[in-house]
Protein backbone atom coordinates (compact mmCIF):
# COMPACT_ATOMS: atom_id res chain seq x y z
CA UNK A 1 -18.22 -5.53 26.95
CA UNK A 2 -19.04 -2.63 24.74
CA UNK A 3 -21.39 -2.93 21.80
CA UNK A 4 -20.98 -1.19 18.58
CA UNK A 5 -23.89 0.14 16.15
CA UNK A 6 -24.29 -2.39 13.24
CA UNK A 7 -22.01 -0.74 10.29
CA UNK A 8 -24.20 0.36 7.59
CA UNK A 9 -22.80 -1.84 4.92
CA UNK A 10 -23.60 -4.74 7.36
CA UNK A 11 -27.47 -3.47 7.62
CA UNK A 12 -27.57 -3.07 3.52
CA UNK A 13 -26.57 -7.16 3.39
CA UNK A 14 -29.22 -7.66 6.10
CA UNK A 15 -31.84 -5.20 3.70
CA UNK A 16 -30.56 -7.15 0.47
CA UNK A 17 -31.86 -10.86 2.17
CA UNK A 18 -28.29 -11.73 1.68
CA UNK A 19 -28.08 -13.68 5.38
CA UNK A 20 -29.30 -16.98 4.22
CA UNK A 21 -26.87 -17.00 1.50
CA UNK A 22 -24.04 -15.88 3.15
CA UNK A 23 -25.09 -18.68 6.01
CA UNK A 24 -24.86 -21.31 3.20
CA UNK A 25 -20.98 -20.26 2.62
CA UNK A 26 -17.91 -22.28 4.42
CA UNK A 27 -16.97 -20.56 7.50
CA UNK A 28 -14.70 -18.66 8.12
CA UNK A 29 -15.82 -15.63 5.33
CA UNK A 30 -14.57 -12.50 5.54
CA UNK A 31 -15.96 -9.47 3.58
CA UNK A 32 -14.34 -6.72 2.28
CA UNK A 33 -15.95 -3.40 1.54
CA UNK A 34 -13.39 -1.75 -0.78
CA UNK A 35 -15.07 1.60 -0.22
CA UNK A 36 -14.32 0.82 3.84
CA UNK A 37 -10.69 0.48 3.02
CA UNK A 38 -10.56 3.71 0.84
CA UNK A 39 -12.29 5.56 3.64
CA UNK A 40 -9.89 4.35 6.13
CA UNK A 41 -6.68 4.42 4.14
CA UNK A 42 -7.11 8.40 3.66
CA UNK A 43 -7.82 8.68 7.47
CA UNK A 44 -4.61 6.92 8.24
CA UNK A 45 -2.88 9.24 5.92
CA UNK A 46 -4.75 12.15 7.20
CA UNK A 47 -3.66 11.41 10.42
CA UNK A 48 0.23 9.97 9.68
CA UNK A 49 0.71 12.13 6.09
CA UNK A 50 4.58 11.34 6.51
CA UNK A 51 4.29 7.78 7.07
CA UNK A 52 4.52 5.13 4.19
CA UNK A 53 1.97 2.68 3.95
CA UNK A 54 2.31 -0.84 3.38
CA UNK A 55 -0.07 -3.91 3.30
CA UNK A 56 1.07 -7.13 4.41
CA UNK A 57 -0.19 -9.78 1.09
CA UNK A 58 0.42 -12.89 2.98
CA UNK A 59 -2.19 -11.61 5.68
CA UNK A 60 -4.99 -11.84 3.06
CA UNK A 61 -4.14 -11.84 -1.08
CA UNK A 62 -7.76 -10.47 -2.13
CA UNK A 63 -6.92 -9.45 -5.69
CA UNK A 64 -9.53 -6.55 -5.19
CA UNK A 65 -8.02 -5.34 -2.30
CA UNK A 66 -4.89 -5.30 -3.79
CA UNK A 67 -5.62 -3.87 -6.99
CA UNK A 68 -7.32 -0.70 -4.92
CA UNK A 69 -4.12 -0.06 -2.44
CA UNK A 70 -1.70 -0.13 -5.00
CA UNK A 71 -3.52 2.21 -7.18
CA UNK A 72 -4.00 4.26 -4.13
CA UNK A 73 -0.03 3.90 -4.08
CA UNK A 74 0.42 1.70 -1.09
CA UNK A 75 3.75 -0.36 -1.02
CA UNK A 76 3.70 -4.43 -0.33
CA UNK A 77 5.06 -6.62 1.52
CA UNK A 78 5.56 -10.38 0.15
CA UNK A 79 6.88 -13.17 2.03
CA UNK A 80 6.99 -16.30 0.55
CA UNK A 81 7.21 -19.57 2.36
C-alpha cells in the first residue's frame, strides 16, 4: 500500500498539541480545511473550466463549507428524505 506525506495542515494540528483534544471528540470527526477546498475547487476548474460544479448537501451540510462554495458560485444539490 502506498503511503502519503502527512498534509501540512495535519502536521500544524500535531504542532498546535491539538491530538489529545481531538482524541477526546466522538468518533467519527471529520475536518474540513476551507482553504483545502478553495485550493482544490480552482484546480478542478482549472482543469474542467467548462464544467459546472455542484456539491452534493446531503453528503455533508457543514454550514462553512457551504457558505465558501456558493460564494465561490458552486450550484447545490438538495435531496430531502
Amino acid at each position: 500500500m502506498p503511503t502519503r506525506a502527512v498534509p501540512t495542515h495535519v502536521r500544524e494540528l500535531l504542532r498546535l498539541g491539538a491530538l489529545p483534544a481531538l482524541r477526546a471528540i466522538p468518533t467519527p470527526l471529520m475536518l474540513v480545511d476551507l482553504g483545502v477546498v478553495a485550493r482544490r475547487l480552482a484546480q478542478l476548474r482549472a482543469l474542467l473550466p467548462k464544467a459546472r460544479v455542484f456539491y452534493g448537501v446531503g453528503a455533508q451540510p457543514l454550514r462553512p463549507l457551504i457558505a465558501e462554495l456558493g460564494a465561490a458560485g458552486v450550484g447545490f444539490n438538495v435531496t430531502t428524505r
